[in-house]
Protein backbone atom coordinates (compact mmCIF):
# COMPACT_ATOMS: atom_id res chain seq x y z
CA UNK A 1 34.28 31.30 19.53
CA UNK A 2 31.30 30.93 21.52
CA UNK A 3 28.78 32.17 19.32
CA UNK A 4 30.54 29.08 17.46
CA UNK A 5 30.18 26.36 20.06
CA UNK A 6 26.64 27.35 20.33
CA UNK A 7 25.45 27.16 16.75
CA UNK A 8 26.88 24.04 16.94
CA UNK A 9 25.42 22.27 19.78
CA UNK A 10 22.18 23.72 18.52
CA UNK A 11 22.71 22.42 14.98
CA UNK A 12 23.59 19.17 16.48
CA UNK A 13 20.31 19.22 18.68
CA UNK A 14 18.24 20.16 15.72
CA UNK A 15 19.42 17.50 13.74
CA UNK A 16 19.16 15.02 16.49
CA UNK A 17 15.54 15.63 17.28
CA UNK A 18 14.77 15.92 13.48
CA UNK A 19 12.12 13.68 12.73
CA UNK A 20 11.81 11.72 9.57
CA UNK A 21 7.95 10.83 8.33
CA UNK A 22 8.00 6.93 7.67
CA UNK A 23 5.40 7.55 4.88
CA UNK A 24 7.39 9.91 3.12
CA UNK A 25 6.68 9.00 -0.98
CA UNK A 26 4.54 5.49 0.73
CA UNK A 27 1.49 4.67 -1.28
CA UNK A 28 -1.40 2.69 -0.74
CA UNK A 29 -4.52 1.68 -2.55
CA UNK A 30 -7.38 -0.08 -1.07
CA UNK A 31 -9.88 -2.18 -2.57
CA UNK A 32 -13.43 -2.81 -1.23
CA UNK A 33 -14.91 -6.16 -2.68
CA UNK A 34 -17.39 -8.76 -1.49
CA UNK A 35 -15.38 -11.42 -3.53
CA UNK A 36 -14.70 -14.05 -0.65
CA UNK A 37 -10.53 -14.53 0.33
CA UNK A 38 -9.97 -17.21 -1.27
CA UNK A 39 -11.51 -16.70 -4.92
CA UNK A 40 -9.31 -12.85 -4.39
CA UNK A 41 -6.07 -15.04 -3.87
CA UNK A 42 -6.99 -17.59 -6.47
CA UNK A 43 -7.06 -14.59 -9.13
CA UNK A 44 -3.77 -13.51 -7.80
CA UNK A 45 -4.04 -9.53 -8.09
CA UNK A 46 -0.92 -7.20 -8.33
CA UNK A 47 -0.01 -3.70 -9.04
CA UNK A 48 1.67 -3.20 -12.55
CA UNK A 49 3.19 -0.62 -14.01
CA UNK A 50 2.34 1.56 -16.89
CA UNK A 51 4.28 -1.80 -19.46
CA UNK A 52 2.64 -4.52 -16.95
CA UNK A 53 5.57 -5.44 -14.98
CA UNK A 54 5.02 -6.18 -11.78
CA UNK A 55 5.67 -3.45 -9.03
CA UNK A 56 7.42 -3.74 -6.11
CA UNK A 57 7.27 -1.93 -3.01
CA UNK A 58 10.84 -1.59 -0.91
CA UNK A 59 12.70 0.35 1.65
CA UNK A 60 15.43 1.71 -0.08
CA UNK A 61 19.12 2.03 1.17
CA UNK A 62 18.84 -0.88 3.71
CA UNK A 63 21.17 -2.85 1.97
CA UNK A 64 18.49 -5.50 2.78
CA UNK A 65 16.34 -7.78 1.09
CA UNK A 66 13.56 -5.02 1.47
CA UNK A 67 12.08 -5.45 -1.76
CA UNK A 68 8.38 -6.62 -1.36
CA UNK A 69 5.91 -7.83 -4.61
CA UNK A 70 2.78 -5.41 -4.83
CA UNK A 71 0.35 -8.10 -4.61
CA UNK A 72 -3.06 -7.24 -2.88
CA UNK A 73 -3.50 -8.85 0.32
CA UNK A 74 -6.39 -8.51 3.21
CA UNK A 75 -5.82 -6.18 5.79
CA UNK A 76 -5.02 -9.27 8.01
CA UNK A 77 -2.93 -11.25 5.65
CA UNK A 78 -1.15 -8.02 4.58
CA UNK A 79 -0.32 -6.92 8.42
CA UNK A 80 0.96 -10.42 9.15
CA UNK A 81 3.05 -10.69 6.46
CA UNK A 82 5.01 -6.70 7.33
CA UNK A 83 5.01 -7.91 11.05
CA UNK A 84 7.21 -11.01 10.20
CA UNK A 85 9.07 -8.47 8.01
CA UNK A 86 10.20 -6.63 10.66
CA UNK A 87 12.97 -9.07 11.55
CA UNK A 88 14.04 -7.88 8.21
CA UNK A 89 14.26 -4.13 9.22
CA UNK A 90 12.32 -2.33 12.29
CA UNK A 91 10.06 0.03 9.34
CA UNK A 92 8.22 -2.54 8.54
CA UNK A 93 6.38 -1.80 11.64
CA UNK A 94 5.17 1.34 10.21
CA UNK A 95 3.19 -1.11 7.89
CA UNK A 96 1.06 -2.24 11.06
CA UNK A 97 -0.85 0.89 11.49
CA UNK A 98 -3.50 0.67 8.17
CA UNK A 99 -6.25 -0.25 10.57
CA UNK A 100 -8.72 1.82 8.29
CA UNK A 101 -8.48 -0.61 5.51
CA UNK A 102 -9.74 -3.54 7.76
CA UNK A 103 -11.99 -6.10 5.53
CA UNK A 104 -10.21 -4.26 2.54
CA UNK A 105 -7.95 -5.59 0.27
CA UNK A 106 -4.73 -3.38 -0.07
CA UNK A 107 -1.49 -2.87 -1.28
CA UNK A 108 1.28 -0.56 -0.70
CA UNK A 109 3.58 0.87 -3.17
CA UNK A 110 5.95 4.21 -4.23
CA UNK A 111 3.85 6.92 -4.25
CA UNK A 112 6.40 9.44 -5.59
CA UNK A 113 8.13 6.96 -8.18
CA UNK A 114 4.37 6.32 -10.24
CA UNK A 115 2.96 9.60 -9.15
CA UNK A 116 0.96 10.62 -12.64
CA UNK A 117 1.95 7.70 -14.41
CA UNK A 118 -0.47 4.45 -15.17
CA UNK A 119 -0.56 1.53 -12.73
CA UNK A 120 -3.20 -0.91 -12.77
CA UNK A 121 -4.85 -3.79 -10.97
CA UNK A 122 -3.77 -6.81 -12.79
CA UNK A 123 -5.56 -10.18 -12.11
CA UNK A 124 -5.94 -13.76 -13.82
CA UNK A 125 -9.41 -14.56 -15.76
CA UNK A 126 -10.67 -17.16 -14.14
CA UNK A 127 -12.08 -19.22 -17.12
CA UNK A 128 -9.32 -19.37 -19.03
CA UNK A 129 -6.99 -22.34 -19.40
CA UNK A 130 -4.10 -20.11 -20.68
CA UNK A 131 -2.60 -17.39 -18.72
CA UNK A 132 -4.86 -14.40 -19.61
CA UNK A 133 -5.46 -11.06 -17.57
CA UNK A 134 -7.79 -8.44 -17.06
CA UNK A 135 -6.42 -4.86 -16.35
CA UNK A 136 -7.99 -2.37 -14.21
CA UNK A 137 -6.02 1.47 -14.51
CA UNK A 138 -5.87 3.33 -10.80
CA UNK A 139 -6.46 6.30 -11.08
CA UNK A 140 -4.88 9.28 -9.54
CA UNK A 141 -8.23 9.90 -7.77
CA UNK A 142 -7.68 6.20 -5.72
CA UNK A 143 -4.22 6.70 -5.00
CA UNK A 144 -3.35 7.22 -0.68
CA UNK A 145 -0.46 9.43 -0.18
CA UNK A 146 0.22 7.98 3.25
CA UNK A 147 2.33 10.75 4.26
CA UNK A 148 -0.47 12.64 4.15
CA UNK A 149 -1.87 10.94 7.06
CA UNK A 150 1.14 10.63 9.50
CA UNK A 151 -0.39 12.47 12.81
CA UNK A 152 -3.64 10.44 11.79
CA UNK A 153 -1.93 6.93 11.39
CA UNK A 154 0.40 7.70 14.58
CA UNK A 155 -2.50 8.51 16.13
CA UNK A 156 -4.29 5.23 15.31
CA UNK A 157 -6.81 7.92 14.17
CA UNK A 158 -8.69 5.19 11.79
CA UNK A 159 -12.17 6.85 11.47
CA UNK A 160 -10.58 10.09 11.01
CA UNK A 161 -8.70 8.73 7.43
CA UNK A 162 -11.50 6.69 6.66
CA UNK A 163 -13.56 9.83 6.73
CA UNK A 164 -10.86 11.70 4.76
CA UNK A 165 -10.94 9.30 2.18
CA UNK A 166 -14.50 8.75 1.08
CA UNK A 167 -14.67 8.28 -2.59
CA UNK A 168 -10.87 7.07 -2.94
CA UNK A 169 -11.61 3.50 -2.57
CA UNK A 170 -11.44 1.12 -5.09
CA UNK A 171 -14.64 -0.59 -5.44
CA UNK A 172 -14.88 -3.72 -7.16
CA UNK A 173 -18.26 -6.00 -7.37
CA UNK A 174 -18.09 -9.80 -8.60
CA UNK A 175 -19.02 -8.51 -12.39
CA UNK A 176 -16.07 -6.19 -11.77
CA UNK A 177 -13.91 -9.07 -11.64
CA UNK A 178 -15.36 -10.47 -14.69
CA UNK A 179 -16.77 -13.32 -12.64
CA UNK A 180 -20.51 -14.94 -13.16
CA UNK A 181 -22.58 -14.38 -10.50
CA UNK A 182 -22.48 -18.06 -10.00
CA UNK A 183 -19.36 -17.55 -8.44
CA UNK A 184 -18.77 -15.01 -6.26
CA UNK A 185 -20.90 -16.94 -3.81
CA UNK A 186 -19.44 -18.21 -0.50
């Protein structure tokens, strides 16, 4: 009976101090550009699945309107958007810690649900009067596993995963965006 009563108040402390990695199956891509704010937000890019439907990120089993459109934000723009989320639910504040992707755009998404399938950048041509878009695929190689970098991102370790992920960056120059030269000019 005792051996009982303490495998159980150990199994109970066990599971108590059991700790749970917010960026369990949490995905992230970052994109490096020189194309100003507001010609990014004027092009309106998103992450779309492998049929081009829109993808959107969520916290699942909240019960909560959790559910969050992939588009890519700024660093700033994207941190002030999850810190007004977290009215919504308190993990949005894990969503406050990407300080490695400052001047970046980013966007964060289910790692484990489109692990090896296609996703892509989609964005709006710019000279075209009818909706028409471009398609960029992301590749495996420029997809952040962000539970990969919990004791780095707890840490507020940014230099540590920027360092860690040289050569996973999306880069994407003006002629990338299938812009003129002309204007991708402040």
């Amino acid at each position: 009976m005792r051996f009982f009563f303490i495998l159980t108040i150990l199994s109970i402390t066990v599971h108590a101090n059991a700790q749970h990695c917010p960026w369990d199956c949490s995905g992230m891509i970052v994109i490096r550009t020189d194309l100003p704010k507001d010609k990014v937000y004027k092009i309106k890019p998103v992450l779309v699945d492998a049929n081009k439907n829109v993808i959107s990120d969520t916290v699942y089993g909240t019960g909560l309107d959790t559910y969050d459109r992939c588009d890519f934000l700024t660093y700033e723009d994207f941190t002030a958007y999850r810190t007004k989320r977290i009215k919504v639910h308190h993990f949005y504040q894990y969503d406050t810690f990407y300080h490695f992707a400052k001047g970046a755009l980013m966007v964060k998404y289910n790692y484990c649900e489109y692990q090896g399938k296609d996703i892509y950048l989609r964005y709006n041509d710019s000279y075209s009067d009818k909706p028409q878009y471009h398609y960029v695929l992301i590749g495996d190689g420029n997809r952040i596993h962000l539970h990969d970098f919990n004791n780095e991102l707890n840490a507020r370790n940014s230099e540590a995963i920027k360092n860690k992920l040289r050569g996973v960056w999306v880069d994407m120059s003006c002629s990338d965006w299938a812009l003129r030269p002309t204007d991708c000019k402040n």
